[in-house]
Every structure is written in structure tokens, then in C-alpha cells.
N, C-alpha and C. Protein backbone atom coordinates (compact mmCIF):
# COMPACT_ATOMS: atom_id res chain seq x y z
N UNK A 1 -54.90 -42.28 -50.96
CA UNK A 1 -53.49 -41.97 -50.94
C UNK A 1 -52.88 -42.60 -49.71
N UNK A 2 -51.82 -43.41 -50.03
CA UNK A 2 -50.86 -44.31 -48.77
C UNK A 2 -49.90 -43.15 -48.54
N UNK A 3 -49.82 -42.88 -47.50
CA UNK A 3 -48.53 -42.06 -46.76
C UNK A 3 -47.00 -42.71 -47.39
N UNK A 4 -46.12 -42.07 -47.58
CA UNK A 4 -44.64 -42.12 -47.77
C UNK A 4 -45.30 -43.00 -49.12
N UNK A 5 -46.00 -43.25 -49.94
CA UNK A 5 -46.06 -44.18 -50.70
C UNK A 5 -46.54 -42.95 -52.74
N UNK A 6 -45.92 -42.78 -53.55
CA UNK A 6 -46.07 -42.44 -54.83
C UNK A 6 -47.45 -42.76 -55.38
N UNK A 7 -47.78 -42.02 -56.13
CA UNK A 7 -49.23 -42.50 -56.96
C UNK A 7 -49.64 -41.26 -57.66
N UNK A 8 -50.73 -41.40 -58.66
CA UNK A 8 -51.62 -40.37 -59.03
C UNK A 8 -52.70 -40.30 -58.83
N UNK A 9 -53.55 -38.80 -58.92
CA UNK A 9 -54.92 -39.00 -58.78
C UNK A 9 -55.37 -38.43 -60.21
N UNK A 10 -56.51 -39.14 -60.73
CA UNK A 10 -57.19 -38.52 -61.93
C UNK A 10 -58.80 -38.05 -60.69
N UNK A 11 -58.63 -36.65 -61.45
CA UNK A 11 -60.25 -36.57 -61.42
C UNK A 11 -60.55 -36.66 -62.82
N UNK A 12 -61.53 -37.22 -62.53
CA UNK A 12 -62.44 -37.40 -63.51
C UNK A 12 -64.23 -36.75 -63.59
N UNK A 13 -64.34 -35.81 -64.54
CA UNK A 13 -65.38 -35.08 -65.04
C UNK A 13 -66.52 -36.14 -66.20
N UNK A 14 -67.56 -36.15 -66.24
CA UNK A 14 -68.40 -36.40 -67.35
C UNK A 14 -68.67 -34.90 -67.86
N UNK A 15 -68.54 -34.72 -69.15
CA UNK A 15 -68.36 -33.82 -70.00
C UNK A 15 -69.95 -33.78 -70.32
N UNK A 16 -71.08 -32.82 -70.31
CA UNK A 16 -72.23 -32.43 -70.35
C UNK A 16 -73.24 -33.14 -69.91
N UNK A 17 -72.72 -34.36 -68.68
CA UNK A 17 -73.77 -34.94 -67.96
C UNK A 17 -75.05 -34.44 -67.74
N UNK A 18 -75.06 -33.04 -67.40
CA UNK A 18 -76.77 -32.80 -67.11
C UNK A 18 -77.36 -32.57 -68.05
N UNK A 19 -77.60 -32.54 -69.49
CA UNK A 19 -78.06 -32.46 -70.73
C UNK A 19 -78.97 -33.61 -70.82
N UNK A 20 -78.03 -35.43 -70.35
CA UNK A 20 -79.08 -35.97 -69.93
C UNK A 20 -80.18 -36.17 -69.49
N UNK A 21 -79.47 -35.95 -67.95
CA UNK A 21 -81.19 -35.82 -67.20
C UNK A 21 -81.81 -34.81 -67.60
N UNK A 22 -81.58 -33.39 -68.52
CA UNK A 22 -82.86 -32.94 -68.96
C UNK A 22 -83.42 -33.43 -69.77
N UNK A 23 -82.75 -34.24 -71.08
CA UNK A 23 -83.25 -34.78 -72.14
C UNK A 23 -84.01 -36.33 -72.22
N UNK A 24 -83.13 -36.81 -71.29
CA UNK A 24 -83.44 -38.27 -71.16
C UNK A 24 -84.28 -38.62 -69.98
N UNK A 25 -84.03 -38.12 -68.62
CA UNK A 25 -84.89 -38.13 -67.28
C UNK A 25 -83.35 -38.73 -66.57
N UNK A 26 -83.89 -38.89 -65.07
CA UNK A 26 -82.83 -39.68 -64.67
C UNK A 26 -82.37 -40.28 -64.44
N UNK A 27 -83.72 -41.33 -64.97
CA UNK A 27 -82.98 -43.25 -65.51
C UNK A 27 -81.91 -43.07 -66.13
N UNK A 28 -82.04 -42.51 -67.18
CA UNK A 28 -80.95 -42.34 -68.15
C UNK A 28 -79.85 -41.97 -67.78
N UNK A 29 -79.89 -40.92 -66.99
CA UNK A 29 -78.44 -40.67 -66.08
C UNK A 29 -78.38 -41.85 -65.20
N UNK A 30 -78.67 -42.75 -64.56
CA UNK A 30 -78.63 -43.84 -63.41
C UNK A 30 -77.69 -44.89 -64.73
N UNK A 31 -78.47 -44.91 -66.14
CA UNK A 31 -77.64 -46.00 -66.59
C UNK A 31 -76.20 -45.25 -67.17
N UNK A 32 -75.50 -44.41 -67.13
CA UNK A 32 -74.68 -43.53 -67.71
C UNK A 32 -73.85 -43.89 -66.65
N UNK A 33 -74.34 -43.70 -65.51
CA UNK A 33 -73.54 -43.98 -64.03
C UNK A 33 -72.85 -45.16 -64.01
N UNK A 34 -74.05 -46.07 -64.30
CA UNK A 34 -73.75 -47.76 -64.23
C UNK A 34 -72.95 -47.86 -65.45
N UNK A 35 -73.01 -47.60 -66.46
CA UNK A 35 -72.24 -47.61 -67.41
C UNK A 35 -71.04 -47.32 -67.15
N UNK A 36 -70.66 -45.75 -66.61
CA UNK A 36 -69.12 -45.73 -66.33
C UNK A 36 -68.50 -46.52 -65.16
N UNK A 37 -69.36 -46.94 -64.49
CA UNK A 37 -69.29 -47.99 -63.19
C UNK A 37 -68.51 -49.27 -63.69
N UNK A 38 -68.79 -49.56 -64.42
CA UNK A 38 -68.11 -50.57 -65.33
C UNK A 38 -67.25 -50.19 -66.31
N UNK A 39 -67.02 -49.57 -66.64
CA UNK A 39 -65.63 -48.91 -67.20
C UNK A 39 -64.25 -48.80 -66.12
N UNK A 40 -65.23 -48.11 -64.94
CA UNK A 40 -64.04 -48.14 -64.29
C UNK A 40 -63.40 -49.39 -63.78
N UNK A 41 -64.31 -50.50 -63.57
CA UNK A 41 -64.22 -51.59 -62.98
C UNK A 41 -63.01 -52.86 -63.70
N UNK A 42 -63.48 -52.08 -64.79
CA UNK A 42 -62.69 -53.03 -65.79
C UNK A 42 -61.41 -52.37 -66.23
N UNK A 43 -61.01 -51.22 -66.07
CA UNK A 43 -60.38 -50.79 -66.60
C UNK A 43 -58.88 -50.08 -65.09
N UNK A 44 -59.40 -50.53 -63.76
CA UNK A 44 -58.24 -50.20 -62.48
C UNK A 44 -58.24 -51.62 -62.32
N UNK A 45 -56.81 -51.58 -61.74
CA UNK A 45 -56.26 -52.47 -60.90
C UNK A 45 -57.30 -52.36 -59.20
N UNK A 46 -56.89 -53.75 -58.66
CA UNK A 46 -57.07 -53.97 -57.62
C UNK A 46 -56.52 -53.21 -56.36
N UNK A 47 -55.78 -52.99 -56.71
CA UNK A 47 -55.18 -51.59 -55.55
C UNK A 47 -55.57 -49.92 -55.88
N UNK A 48 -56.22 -50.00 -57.05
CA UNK A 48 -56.51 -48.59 -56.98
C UNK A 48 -58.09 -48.28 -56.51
N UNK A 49 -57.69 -47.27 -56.45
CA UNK A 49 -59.36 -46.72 -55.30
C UNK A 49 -59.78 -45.64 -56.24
N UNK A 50 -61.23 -45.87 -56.48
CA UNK A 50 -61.96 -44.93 -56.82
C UNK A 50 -63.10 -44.69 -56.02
N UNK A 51 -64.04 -43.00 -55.84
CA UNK A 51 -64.33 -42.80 -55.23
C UNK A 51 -65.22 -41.79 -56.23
N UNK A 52 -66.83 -41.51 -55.91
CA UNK A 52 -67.29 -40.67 -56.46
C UNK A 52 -67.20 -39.15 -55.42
N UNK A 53 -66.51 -38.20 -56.25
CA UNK A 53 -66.36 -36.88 -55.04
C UNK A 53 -67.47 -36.09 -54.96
N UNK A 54 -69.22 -36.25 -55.91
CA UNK A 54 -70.04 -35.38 -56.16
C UNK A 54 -70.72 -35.26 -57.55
N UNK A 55 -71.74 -35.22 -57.36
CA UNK A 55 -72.46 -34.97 -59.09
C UNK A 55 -71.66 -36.15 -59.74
N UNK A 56 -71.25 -35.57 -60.84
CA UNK A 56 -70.55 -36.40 -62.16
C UNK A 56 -69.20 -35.91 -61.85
N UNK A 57 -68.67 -36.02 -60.85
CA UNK A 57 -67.04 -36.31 -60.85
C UNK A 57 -66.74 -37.01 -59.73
N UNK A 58 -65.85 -37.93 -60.08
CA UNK A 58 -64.78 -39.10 -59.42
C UNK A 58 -63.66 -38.87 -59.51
N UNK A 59 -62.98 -39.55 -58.27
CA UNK A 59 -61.87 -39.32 -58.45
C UNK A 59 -61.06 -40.70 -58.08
N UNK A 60 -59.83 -41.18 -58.80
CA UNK A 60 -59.51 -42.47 -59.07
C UNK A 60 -57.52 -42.08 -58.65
N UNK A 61 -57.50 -42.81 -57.79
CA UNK A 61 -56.30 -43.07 -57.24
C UNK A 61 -55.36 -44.11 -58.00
N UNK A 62 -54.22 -43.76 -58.09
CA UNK A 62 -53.85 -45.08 -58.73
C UNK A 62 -52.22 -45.39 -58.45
N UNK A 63 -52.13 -46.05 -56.96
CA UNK A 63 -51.44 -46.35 -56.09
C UNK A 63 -49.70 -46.83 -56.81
N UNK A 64 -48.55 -46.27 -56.50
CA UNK A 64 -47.49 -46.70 -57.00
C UNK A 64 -47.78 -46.23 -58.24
N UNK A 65 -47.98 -45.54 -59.00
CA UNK A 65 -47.52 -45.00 -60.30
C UNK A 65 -47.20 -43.59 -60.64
N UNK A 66 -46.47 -43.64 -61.61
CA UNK A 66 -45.61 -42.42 -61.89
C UNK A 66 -46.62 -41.29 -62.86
N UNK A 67 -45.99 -40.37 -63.37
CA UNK A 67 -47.26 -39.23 -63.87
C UNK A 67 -47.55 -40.09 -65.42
N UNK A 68 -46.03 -40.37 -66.42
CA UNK A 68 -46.27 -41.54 -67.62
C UNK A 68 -47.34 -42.12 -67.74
N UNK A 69 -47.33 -43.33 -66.40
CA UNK A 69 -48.45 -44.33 -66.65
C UNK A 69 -49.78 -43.68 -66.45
N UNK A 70 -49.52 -42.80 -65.64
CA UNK A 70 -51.12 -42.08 -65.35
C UNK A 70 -51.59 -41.68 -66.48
N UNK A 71 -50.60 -40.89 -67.22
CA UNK A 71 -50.94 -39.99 -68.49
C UNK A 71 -51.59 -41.39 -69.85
N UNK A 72 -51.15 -42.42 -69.53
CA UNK A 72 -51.48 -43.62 -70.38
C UNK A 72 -52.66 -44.52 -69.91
N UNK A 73 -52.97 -44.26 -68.74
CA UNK A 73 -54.19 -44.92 -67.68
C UNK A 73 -55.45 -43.60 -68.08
N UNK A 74 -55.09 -42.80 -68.00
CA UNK A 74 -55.77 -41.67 -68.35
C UNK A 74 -56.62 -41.60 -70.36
N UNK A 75 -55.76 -41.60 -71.03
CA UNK A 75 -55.78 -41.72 -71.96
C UNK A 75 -56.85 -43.22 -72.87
N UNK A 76 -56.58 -44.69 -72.01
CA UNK A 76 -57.28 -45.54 -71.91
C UNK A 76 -58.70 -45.47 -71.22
N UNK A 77 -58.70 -44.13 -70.42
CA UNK A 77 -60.12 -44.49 -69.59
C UNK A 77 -61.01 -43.58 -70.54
N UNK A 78 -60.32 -42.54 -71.40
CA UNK A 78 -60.82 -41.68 -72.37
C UNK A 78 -61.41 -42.43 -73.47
N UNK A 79 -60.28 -43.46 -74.02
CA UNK A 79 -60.92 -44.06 -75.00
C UNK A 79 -62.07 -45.17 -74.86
N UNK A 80 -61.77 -45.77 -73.57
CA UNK A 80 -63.16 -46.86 -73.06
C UNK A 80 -64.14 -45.77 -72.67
N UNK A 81 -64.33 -44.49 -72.34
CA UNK A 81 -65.10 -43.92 -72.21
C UNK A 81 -66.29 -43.24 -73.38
N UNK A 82 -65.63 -43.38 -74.76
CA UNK A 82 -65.94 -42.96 -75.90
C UNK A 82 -67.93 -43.51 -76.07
N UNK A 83 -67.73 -44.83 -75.52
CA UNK A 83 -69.11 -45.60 -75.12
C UNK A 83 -70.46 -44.81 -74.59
N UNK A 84 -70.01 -43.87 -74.08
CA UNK A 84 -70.91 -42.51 -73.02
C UNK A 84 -71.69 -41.96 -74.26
N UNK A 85 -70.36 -41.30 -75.62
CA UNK A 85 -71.47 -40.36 -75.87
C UNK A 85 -72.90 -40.87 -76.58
N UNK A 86 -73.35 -42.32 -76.53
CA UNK A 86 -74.51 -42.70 -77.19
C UNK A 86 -75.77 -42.58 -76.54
N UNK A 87 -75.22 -41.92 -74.73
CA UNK A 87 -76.25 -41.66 -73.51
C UNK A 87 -76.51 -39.76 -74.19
N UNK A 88 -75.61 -39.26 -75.18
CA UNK A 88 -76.14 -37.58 -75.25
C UNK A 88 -76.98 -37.32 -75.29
N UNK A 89 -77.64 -36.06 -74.54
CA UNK A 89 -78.47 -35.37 -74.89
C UNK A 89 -78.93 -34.25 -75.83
N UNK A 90 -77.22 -34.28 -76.21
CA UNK A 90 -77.24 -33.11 -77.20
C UNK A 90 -76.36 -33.81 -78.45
N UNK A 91 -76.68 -33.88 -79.40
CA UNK A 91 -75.61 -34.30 -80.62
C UNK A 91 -74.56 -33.25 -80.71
N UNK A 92 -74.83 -31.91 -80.38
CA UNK A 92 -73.55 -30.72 -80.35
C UNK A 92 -72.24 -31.01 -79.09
N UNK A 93 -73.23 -31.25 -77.99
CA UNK A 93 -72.53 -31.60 -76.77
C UNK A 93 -72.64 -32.76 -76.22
N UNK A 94 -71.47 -33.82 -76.57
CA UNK A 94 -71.91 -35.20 -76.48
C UNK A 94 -71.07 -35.44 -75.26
N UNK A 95 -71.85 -36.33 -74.61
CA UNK A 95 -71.38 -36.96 -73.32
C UNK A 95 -70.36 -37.42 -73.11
N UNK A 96 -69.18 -37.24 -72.46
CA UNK A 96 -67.96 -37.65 -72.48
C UNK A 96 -67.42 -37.71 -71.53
N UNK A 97 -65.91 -37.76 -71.50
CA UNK A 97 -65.26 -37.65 -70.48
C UNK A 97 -63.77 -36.34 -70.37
N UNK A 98 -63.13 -36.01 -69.11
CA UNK A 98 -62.50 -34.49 -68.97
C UNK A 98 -61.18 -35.38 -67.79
N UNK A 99 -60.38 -35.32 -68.02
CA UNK A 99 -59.56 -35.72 -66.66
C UNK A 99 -58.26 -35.03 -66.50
N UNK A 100 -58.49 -34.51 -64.88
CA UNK A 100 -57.07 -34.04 -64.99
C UNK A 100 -56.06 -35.25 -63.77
N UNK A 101 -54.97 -34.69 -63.80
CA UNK A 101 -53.88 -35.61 -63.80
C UNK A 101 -52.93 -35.07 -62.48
N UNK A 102 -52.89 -35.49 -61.73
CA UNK A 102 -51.97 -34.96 -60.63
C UNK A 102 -50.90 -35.96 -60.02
N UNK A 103 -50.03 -36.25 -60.44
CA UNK A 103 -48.55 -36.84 -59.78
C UNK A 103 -48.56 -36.80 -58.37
N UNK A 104 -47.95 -37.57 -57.53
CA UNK A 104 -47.77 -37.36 -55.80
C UNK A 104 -46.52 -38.06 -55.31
N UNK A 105 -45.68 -36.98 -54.64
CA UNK A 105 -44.15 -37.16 -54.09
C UNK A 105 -44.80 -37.11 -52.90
N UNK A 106 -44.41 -38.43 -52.13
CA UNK A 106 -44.42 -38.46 -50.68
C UNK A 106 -43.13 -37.26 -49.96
N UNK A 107 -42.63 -36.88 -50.76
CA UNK A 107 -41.40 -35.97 -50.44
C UNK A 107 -42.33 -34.81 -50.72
N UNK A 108 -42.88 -34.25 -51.14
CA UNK A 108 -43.27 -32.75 -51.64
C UNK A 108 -43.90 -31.94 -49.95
N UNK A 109 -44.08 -33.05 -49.50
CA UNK A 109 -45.10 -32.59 -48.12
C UNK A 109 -46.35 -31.68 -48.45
N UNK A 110 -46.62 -32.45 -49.90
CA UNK A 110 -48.36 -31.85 -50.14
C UNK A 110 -49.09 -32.52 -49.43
N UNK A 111 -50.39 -31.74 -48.79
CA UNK A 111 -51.19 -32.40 -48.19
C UNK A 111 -52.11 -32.90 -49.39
N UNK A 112 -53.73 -33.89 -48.47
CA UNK A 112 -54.65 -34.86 -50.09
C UNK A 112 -54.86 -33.64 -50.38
N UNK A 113 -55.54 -32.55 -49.50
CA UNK A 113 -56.33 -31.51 -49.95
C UNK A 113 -55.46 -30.35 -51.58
N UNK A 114 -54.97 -30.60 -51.28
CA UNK A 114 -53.72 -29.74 -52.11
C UNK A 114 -53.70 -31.24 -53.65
N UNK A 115 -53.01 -31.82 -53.19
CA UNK A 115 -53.46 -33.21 -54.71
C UNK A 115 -54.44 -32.72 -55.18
N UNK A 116 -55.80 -32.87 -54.58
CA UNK A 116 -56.99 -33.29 -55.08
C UNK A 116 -57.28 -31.47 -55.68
N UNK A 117 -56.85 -30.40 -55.26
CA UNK A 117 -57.23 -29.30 -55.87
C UNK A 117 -56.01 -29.22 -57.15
N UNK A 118 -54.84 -29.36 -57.08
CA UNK A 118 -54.19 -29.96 -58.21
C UNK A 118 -54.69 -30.19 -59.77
N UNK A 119 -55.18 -31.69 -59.10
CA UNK A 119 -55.91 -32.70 -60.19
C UNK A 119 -57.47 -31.74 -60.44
N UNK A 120 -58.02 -31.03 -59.68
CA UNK A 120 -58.78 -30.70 -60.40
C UNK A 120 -58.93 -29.47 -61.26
N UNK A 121 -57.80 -28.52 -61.15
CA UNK A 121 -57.55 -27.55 -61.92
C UNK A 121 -57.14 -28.32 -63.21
N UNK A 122 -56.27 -29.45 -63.15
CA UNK A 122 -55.61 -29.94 -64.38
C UNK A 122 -57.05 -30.56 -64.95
N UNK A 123 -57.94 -30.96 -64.62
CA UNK A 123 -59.39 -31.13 -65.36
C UNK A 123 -60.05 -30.11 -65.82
N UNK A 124 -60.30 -28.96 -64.94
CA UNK A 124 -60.25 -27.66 -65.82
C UNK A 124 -59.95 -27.31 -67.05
N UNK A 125 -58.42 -27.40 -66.97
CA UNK A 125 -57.98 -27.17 -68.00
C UNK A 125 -58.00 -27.88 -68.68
N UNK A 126 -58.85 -29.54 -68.84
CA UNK A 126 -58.91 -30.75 -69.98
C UNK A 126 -60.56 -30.06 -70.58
N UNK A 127 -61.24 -29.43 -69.83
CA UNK A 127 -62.16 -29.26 -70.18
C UNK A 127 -62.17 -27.25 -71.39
N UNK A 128 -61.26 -26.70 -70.76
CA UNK A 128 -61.01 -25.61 -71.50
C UNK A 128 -60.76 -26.15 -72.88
N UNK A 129 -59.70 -26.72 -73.24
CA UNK A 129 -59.20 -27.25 -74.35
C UNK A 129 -60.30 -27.98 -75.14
N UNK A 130 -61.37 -28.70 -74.93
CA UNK A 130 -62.26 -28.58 -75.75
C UNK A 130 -62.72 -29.96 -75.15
N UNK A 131 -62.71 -30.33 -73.44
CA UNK A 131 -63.35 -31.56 -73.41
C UNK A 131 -63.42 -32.74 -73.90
N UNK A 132 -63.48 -34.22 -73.11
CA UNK A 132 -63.45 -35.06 -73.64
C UNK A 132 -61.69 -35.91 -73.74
N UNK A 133 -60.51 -35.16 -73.34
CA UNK A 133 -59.18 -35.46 -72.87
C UNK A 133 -58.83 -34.71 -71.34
N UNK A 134 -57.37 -34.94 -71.30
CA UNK A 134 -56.93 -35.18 -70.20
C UNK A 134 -55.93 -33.63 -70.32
N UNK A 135 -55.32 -33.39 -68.50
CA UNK A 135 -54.05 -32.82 -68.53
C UNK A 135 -53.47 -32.65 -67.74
N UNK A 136 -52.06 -32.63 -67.60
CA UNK A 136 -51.55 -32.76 -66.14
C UNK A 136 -50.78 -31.33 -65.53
N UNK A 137 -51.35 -31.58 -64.23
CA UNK A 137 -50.80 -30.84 -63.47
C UNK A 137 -49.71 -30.39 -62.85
N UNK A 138 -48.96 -29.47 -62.61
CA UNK A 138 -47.28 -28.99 -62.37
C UNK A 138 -47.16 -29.73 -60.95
N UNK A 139 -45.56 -30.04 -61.09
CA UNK A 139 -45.56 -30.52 -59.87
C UNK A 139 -46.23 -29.98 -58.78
N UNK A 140 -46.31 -30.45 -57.37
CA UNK A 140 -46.31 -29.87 -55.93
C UNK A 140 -45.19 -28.80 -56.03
N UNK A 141 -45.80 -27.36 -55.52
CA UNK A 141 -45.03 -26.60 -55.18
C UNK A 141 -44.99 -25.60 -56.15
N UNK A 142 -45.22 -26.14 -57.37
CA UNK A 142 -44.83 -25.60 -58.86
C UNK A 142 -45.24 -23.77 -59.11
N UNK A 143 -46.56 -24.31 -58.49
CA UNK A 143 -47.25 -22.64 -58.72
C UNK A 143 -46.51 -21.89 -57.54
N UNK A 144 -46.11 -21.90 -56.75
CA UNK A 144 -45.25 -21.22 -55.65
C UNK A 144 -44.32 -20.44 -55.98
N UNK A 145 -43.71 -21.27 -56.82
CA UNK A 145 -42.18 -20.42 -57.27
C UNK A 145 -42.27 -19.75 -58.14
């Protein structure tokens, strides 16, 4: 995140990642990794930053854009992600992807820490809904009032 500067953050969840490494070992998770490694690669711009935050979630910045394009950047990383579930471990619970969506007003005077818990409630709730999509989060401030 650039100071005084607009953007979104997706976190991004893999939807029953550890099913793998029980089923498969954790080569199999190493190529699932590399696999979305290249999804992401191909699929951000050069100014956006991604970052793995832990386990099977990342989180992907995406500098100068509005919540729209996110919600459409989001939606594209879902469908290039569709590729994952052939790594499942479970045919019931197939490997996927969960993202939530958080907007950023250099005006809101949210701090990252506050974004990034944001975006990950709004993944929460991509994952309540039945996993595998996206959802976005209320503005800064939103839950306050």
C-alpha cells in the first residue's frame, strides 16, 4: 500500500488446501503453490504486489484501482484459479480458491492493519457462502457507525 495513493487488497484463501498434503504428501502441495505462483504471475500487473501472509493465504495489492476493477480482477483470478481443483484431495472438497475484497481511501485514515483485517473478514465471508468466490468489504469506517 502507497500512502495518499487508492488501491485494493484481495486476500486470497486456497479453499481445502490441507486435504492435499494429507492425501497427496507435500510435493503435491509444493506443486499447488507453484501452480498458483503462476497464476498469479500471469494474471497482476507490474505494479501490483503480492505477498504470501501464511499457510495458504496471500495477499495481492493492486495499486490505483477502484473496488469495480478489483471485484473483476478478483473474479478473473477465480476463474484462472479453477486449474487447482485437479491438485484435490477430496472430490467433495475440491481445491480452490476464497477472496475477499477490501477498497482503500487514502482519505479514510485507515491504517494497513485495519485494510488487511477488512479484506480478510470479506474472505470469510467468500468462504461462508460456499467457497471458491469472492466478497467485498464495507467501506473504512463502515462497521463504526
Amino acid at each position: 500500500m502507497r500512502s495518499g495513493r487508492t488501491g485494493a487488497l484481495l486476500y486470497l484463501d486456497l479453499d481445502n488446501f490441507k486435504q492435499v498434503n494429507d492425501v497427496h504428501g507435500h510435493q503435491r502441495g509444493d506443486e499447488v503453490f507453484k501452480t498458483f505462483a503462476a497464476i498469479l504471475a500471469r494474471q497482476t500487473r507490474v505494479n501490483d504486489v503480492v505477498a504470501r501472509l501464511g499457510g495458504d493465504e496471500f495477499g495481492l495489492w493492486l495499486d490505483e484501482v477502484g473496488q469495480n476493477d478489483a471485484v473483476t480482477k478478483a473474479v478473473e483470478l477465480l476463474e484462472a484459479s479453477a486449474v487447482l481443483e485437479d491438485f484435490s484431495g477430496d472430490p467433495d472438497d475440491l481445491l480452490g480458491l476464497s477472496v475477499g475484497i477490501a477498497a482503500f481511501d487514502p482519505e479514510s485514515g485507515e491504517t494497513l492493519e485495519q485494510l488487511i483485517t477488512r479484506a480478510d473478514q470479506a474472505m470469510y465471508q467468500a468462504k461462508k457462502t460456499g467457497k471458491a468466490s469472492c466478497a467485498v468489504a464495507p467501506p473504512a469506517g463502515a462497521m463504526e457507525r
